[in-house]
N, C-alpha and C. Protein backbone atom coordinates (compact mmCIF):
# COMPACT_ATOMS: atom_id res chain seq x y z
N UNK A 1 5.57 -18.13 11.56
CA UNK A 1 4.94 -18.16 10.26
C UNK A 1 4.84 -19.59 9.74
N UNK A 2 5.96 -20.56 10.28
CA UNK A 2 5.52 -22.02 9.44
C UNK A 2 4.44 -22.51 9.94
N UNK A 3 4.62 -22.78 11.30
CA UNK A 3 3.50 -22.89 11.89
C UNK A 3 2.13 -22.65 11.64
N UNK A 4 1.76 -21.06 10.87
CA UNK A 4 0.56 -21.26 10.39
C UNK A 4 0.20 -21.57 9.15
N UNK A 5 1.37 -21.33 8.58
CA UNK A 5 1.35 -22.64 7.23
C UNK A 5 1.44 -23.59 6.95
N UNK A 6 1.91 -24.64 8.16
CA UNK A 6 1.34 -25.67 7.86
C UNK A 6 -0.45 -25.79 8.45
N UNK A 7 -0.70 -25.17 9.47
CA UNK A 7 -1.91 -25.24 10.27
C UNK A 7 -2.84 -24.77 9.13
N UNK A 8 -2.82 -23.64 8.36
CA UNK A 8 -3.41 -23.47 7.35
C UNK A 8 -3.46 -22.95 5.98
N UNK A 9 -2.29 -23.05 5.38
CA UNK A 9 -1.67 -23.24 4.20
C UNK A 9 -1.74 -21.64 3.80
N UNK A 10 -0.96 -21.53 2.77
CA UNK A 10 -0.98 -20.26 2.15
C UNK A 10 -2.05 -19.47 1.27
N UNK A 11 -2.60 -20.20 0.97
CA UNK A 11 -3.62 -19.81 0.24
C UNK A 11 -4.76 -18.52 0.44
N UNK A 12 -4.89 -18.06 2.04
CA UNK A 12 -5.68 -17.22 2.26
C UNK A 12 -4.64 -15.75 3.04
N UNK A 13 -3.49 -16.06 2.83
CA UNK A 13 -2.86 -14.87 3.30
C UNK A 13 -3.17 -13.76 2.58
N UNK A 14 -3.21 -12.71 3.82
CA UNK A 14 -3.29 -11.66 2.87
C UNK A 14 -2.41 -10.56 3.13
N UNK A 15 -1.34 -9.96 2.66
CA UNK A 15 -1.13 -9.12 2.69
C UNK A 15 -1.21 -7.22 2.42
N UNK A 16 -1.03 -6.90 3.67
CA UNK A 16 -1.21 -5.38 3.94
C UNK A 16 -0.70 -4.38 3.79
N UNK A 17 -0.41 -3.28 3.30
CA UNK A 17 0.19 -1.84 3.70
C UNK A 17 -0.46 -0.89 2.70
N UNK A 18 0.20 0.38 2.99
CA UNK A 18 -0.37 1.73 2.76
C UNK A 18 1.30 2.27 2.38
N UNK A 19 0.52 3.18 1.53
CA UNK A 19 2.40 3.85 1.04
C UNK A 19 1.89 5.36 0.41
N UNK A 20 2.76 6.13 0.23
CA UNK A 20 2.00 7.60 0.12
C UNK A 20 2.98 8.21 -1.23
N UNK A 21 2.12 8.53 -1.79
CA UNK A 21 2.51 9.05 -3.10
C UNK A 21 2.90 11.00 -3.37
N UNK A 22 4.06 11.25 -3.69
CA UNK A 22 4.24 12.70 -3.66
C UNK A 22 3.30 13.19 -4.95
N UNK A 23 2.57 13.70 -4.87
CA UNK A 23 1.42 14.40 -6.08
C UNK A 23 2.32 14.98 -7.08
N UNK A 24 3.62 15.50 -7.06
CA UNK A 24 4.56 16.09 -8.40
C UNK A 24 5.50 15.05 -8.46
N UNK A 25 5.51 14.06 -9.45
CA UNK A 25 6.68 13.41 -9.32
C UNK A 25 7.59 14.44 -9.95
N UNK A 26 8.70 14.23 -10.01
CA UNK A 26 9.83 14.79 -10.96
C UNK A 26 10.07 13.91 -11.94
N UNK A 27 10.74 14.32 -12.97
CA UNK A 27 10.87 14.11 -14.22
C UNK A 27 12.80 13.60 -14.32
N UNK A 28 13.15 12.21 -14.05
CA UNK A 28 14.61 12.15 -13.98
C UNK A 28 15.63 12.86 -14.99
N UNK A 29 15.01 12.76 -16.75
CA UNK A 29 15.73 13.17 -17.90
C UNK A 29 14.49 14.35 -18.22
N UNK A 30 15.36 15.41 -18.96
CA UNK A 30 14.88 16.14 -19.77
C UNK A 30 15.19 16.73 -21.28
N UNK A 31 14.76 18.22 -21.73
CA UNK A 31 16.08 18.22 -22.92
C UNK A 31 15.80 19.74 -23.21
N UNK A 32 16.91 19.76 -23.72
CA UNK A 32 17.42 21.59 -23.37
C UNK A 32 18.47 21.34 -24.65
N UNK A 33 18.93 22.82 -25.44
CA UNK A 33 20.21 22.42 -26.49
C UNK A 33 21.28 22.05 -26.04
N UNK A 34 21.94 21.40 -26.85
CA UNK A 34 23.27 21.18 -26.54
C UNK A 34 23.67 22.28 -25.85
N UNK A 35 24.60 22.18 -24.73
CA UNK A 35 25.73 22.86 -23.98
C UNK A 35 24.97 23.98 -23.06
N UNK A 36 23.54 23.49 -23.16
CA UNK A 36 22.51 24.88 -21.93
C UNK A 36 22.10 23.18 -20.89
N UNK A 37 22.16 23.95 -19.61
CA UNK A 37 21.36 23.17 -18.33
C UNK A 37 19.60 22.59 -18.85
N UNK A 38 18.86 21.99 -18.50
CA UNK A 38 17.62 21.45 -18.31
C UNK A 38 17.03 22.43 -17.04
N UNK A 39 16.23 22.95 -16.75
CA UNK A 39 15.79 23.58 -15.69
C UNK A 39 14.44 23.62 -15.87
N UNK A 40 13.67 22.29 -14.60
CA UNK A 40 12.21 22.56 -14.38
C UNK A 40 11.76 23.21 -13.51
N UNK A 41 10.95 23.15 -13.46
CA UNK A 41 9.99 24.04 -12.22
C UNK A 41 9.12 22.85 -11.44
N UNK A 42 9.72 23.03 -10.40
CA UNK A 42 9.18 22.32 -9.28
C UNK A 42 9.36 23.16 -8.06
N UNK A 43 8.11 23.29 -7.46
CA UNK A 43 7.75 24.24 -6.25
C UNK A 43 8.59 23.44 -5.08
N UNK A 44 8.95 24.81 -4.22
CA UNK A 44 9.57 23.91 -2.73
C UNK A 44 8.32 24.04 -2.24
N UNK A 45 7.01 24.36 -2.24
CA UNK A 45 5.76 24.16 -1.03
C UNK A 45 5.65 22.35 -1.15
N UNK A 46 5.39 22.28 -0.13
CA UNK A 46 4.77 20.70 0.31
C UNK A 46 3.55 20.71 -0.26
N UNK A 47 2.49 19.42 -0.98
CA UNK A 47 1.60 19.56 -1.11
C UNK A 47 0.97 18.40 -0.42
N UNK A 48 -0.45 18.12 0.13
CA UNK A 48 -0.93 17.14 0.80
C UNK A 48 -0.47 15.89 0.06
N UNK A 49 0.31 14.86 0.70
CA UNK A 49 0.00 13.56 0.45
C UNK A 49 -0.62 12.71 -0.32
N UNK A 50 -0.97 12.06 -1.75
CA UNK A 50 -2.02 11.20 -1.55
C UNK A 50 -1.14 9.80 -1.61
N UNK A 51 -2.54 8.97 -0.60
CA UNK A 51 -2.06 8.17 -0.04
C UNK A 51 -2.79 6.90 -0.44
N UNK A 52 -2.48 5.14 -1.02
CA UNK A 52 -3.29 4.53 -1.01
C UNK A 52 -3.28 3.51 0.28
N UNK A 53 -4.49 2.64 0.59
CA UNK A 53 -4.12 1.35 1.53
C UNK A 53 -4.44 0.55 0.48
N UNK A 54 -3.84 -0.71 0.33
CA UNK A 54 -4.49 -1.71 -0.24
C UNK A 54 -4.20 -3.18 0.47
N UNK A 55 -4.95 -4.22 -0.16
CA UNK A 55 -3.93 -5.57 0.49
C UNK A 55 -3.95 -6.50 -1.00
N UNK A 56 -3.15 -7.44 -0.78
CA UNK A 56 -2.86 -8.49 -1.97
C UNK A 56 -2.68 -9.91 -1.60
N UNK A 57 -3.81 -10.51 -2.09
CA UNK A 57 -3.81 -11.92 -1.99
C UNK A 57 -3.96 -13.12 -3.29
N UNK A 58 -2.54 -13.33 -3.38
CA UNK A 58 -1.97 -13.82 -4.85
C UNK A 58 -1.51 -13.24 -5.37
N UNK A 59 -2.25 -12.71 -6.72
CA UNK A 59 -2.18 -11.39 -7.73
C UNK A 59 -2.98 -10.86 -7.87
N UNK A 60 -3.75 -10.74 -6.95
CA UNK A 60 -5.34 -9.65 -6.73
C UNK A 60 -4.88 -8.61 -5.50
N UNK A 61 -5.30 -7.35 -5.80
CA UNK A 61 -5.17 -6.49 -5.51
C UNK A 61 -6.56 -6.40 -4.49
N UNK A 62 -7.13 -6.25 -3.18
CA UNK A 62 -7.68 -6.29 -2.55
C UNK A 62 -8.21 -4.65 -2.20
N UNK A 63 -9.31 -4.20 -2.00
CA UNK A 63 -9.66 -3.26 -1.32
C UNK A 63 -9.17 -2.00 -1.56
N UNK A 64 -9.00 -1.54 -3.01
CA UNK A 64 -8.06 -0.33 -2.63
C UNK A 64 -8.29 0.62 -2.01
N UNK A 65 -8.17 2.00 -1.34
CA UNK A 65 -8.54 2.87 -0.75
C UNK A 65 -7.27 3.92 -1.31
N UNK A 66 -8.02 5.12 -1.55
CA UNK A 66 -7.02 6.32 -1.66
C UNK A 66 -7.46 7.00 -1.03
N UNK A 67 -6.72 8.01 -0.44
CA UNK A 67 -6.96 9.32 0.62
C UNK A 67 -5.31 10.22 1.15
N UNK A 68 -6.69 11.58 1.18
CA UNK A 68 -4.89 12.41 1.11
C UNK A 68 -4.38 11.58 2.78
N UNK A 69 -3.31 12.43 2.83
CA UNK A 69 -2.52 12.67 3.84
C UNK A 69 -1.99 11.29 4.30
N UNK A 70 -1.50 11.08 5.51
CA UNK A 70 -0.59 9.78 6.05
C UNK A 70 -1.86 8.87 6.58
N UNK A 71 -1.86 7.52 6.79
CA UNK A 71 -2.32 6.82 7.94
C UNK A 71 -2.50 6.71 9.10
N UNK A 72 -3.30 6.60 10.09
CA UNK A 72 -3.09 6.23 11.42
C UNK A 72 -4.30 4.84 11.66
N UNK A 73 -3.66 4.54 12.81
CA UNK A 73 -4.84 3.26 13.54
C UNK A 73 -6.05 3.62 12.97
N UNK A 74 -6.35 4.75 13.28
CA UNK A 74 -8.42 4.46 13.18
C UNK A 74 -8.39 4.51 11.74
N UNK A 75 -7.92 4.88 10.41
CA UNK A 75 -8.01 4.99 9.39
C UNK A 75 -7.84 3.32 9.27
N UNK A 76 -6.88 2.85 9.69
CA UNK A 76 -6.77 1.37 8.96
C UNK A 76 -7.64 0.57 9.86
N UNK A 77 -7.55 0.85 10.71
CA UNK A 77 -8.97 0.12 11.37
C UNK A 77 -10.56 0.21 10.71
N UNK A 78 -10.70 1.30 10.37
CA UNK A 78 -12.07 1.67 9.46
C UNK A 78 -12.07 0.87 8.25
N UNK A 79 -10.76 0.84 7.82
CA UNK A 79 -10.54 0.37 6.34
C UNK A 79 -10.51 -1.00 6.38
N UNK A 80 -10.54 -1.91 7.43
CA UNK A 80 -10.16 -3.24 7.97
C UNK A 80 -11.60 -3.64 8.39
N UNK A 81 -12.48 -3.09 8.64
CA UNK A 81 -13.45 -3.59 9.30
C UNK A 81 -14.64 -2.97 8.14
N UNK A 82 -14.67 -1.50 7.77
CA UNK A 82 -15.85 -1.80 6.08
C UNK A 82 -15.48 -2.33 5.14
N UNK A 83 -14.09 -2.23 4.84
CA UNK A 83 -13.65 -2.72 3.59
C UNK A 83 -13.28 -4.19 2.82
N UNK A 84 -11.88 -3.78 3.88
CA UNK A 84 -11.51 -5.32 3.55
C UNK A 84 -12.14 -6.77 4.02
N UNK A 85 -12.64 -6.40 5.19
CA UNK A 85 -13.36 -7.74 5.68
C UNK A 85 -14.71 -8.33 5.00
N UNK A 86 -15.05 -7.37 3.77
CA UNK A 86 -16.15 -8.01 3.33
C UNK A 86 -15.57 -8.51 2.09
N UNK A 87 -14.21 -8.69 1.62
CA UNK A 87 -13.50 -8.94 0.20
C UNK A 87 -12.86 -10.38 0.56
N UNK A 88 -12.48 -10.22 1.99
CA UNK A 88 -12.08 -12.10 2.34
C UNK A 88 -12.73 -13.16 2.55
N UNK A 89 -11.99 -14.05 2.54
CA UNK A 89 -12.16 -15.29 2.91
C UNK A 89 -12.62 -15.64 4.27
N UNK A 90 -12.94 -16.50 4.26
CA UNK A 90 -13.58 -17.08 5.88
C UNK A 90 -11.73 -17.66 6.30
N UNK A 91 -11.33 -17.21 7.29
CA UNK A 91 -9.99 -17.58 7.98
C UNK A 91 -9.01 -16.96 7.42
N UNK A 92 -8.82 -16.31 7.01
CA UNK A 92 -7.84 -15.43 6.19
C UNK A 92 -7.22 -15.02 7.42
N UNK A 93 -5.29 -15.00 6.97
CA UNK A 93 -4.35 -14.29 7.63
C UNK A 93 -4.04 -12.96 7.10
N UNK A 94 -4.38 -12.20 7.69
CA UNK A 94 -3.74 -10.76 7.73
C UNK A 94 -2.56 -10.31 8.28
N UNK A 95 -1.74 -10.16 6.85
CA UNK A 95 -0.59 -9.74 7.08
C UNK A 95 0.25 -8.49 7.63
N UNK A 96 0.76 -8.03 8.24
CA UNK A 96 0.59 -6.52 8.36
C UNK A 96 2.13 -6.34 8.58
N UNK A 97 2.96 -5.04 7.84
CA UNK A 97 4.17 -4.77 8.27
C UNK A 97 4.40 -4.50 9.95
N UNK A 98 5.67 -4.04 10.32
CA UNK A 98 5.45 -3.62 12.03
C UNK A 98 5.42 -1.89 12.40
N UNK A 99 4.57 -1.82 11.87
CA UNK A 99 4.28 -0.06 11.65
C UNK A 99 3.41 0.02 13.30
N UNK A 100 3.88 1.41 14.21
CA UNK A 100 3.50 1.31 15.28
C UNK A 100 1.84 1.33 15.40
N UNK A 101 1.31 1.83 14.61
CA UNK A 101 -0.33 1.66 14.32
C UNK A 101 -0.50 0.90 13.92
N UNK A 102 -0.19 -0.20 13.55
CA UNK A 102 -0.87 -1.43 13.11
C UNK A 102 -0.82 -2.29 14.64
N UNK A 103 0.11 -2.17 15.43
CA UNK A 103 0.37 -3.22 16.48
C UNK A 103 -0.67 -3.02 17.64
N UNK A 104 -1.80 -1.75 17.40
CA UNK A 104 -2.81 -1.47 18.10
C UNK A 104 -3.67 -3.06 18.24
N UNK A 105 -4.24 -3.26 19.61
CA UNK A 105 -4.95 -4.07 20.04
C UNK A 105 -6.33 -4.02 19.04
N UNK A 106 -7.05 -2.57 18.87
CA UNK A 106 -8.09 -2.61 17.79
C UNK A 106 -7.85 -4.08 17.03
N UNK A 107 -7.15 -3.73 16.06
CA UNK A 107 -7.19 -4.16 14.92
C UNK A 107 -7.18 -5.97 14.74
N UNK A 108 -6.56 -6.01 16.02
CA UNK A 108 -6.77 -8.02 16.27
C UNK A 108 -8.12 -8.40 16.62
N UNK A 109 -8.72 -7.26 17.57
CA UNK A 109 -10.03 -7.60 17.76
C UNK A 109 -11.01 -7.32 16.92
N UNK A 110 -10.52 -6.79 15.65
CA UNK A 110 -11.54 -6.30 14.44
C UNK A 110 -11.51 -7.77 13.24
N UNK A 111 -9.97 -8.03 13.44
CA UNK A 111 -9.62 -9.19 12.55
C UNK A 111 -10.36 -10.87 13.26
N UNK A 112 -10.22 -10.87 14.69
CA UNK A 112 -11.34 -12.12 15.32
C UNK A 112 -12.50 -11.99 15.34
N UNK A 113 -13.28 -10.63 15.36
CA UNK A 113 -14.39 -10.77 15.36
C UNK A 113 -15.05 -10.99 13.74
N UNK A 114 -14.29 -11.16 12.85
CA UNK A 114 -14.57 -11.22 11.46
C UNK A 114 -14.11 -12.62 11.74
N UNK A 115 -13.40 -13.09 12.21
CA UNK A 115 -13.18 -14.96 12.00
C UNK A 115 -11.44 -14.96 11.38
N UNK A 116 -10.48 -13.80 11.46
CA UNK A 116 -9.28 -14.10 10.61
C UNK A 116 -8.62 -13.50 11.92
N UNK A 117 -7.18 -13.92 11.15
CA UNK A 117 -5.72 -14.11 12.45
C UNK A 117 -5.14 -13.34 11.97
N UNK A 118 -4.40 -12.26 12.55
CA UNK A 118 -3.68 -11.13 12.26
C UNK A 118 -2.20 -11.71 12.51
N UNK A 119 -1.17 -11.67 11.88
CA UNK A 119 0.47 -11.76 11.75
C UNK A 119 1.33 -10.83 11.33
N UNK A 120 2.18 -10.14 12.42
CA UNK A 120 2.85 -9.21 12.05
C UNK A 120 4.70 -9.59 11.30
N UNK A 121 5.08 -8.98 10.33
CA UNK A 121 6.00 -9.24 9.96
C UNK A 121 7.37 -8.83 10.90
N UNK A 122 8.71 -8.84 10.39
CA UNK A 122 9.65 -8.69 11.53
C UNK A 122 9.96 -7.27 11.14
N UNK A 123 10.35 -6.98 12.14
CA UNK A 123 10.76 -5.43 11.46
C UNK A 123 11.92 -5.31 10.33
N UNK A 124 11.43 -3.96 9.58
CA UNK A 124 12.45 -3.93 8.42
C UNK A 124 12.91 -5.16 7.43
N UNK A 125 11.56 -5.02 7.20
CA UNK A 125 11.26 -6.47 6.36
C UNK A 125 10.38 -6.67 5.07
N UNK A 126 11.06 -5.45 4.58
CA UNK A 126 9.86 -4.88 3.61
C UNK A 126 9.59 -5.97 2.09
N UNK A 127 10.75 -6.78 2.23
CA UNK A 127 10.87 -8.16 1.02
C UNK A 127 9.82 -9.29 1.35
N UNK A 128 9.34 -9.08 2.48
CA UNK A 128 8.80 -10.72 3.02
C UNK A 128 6.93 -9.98 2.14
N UNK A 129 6.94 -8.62 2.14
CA UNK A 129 5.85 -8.03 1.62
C UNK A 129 5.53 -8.15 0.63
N UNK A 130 4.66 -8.93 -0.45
CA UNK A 130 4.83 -8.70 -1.81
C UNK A 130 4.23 -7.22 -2.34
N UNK A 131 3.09 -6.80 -1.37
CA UNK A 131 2.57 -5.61 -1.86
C UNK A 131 3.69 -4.63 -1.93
N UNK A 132 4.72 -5.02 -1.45
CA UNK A 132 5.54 -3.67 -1.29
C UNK A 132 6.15 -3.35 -2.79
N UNK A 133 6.62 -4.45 -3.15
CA UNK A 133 6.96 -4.71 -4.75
C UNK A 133 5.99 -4.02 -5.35
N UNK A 134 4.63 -4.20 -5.65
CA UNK A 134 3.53 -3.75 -6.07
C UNK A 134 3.77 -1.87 -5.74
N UNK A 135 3.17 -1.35 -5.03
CA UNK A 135 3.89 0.01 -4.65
C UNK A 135 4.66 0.59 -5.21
N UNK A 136 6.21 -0.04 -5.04
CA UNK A 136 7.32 0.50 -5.91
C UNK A 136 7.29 0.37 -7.33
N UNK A 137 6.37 -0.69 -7.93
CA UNK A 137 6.20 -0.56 -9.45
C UNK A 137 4.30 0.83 -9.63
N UNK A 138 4.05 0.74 -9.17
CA UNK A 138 3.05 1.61 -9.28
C UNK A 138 3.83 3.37 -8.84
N UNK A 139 4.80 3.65 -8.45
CA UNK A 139 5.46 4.68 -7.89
C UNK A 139 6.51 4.89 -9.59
N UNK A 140 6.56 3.88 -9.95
CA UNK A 140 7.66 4.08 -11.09
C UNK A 140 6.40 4.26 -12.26
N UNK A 141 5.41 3.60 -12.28
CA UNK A 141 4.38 3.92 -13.39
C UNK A 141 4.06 5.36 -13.48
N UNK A 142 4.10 5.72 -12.10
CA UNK A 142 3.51 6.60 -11.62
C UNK A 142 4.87 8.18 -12.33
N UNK A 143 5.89 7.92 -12.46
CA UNK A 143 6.76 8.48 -12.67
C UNK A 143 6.79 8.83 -14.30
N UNK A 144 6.44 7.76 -14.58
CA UNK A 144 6.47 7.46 -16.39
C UNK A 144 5.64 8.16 -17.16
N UNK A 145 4.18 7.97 -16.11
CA UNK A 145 3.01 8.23 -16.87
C UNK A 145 3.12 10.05 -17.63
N UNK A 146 1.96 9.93 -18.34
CA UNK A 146 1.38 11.35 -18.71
C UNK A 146 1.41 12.24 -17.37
N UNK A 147 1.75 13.91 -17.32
CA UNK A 147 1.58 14.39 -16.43
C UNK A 147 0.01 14.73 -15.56
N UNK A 148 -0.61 14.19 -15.86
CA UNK A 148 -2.14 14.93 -15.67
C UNK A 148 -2.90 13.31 -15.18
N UNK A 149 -2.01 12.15 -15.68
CA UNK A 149 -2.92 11.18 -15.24
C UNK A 149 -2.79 10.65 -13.55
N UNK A 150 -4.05 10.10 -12.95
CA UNK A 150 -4.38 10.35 -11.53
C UNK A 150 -4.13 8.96 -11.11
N UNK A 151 -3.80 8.91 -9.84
CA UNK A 151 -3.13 7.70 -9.26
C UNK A 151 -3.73 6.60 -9.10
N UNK A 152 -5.39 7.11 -9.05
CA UNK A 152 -6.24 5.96 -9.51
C UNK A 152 -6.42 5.64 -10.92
N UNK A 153 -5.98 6.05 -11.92
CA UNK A 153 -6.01 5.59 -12.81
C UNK A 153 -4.90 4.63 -13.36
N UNK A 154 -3.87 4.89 -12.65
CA UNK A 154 -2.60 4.25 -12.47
C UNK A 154 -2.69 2.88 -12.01
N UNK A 155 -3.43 2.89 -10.86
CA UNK A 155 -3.32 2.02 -10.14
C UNK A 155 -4.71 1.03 -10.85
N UNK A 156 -5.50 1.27 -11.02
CA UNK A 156 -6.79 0.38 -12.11
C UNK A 156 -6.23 -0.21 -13.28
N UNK A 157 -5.11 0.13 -14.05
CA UNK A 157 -4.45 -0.80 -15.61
C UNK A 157 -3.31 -0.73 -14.74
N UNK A 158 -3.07 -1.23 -13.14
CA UNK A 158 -1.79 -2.17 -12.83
C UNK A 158 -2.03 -3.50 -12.94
């Protein structure tokens, strides 16, 4: 990583990931009378996923994408090659956690043929991420908010 900071400074990094949001958050406090339990209703069914990708370069929020369910390669590959590559810079580093779909060959050859250098972080390294910070405060907004308001709306007045 120094290496390409000194070769080409920080300024065009960009950082990557995807993180998946449970559609019911729970509610930590509630209120019930004195000396009776709190008891909500929250279903044990699973419900689909929703999920955003985004990337962040500075304090700009890059490309967002929402969609149910988890990630794989061709999803972030699609999302890497319509999306984000028309929002960068000419030489931009793409940052990417070490998620086993990201380390796909695709995605380096999607990132050179656009003109940018792909850099993977070390594993379990989720601090070196700033988007990740970003995420976990959008997951706590997300907790706070009105019950009915939608994760894109959450995520647009972050």
């Amino acid at each position: 990583m120094r290496q390409i900071l000194v070769e080409r400074g920080s300024a065009d990094w960009v950082y990557i990931d995807e993180s998946g949001f449970e559609p019911a958050s729970y509610r930590r406090q509630g209120w019930s009378p004195r000396g009776h339990k709190v008891y909500g209703n929250r279903s044990g069914h699973k419900r689909p996923r929703e999920s955003v990708i985004a990337a962040r370069r500075g304090p700009d929020f890059l490309a967002p994408m929402l969609f149910s369910g988890t990630a794989d390669a061709t999803l972030v590959n699609e999302w890497v090659r319509h999306l984000l590559c028309k929002e960068l810079r000419p030489h931009s580093t793409l940052i990417f956690d070490n998620a086993a779909f990201h380390k796909k060959k695709d995605l380096e050859t999607i990132a050179q043929e656009n003109g940018h250098h792909v850099l993977f972080l070390p594993p379990y390294s989720p601090d070196l991420n700033p988007i990740e910070h970003d995420f976990a405060n959008l997951k706590k907004r997300r907790q706070f908010a009105p019950p009915n308001t939608s994760l894109a709306d959450i995520i647009k007045y972050y």
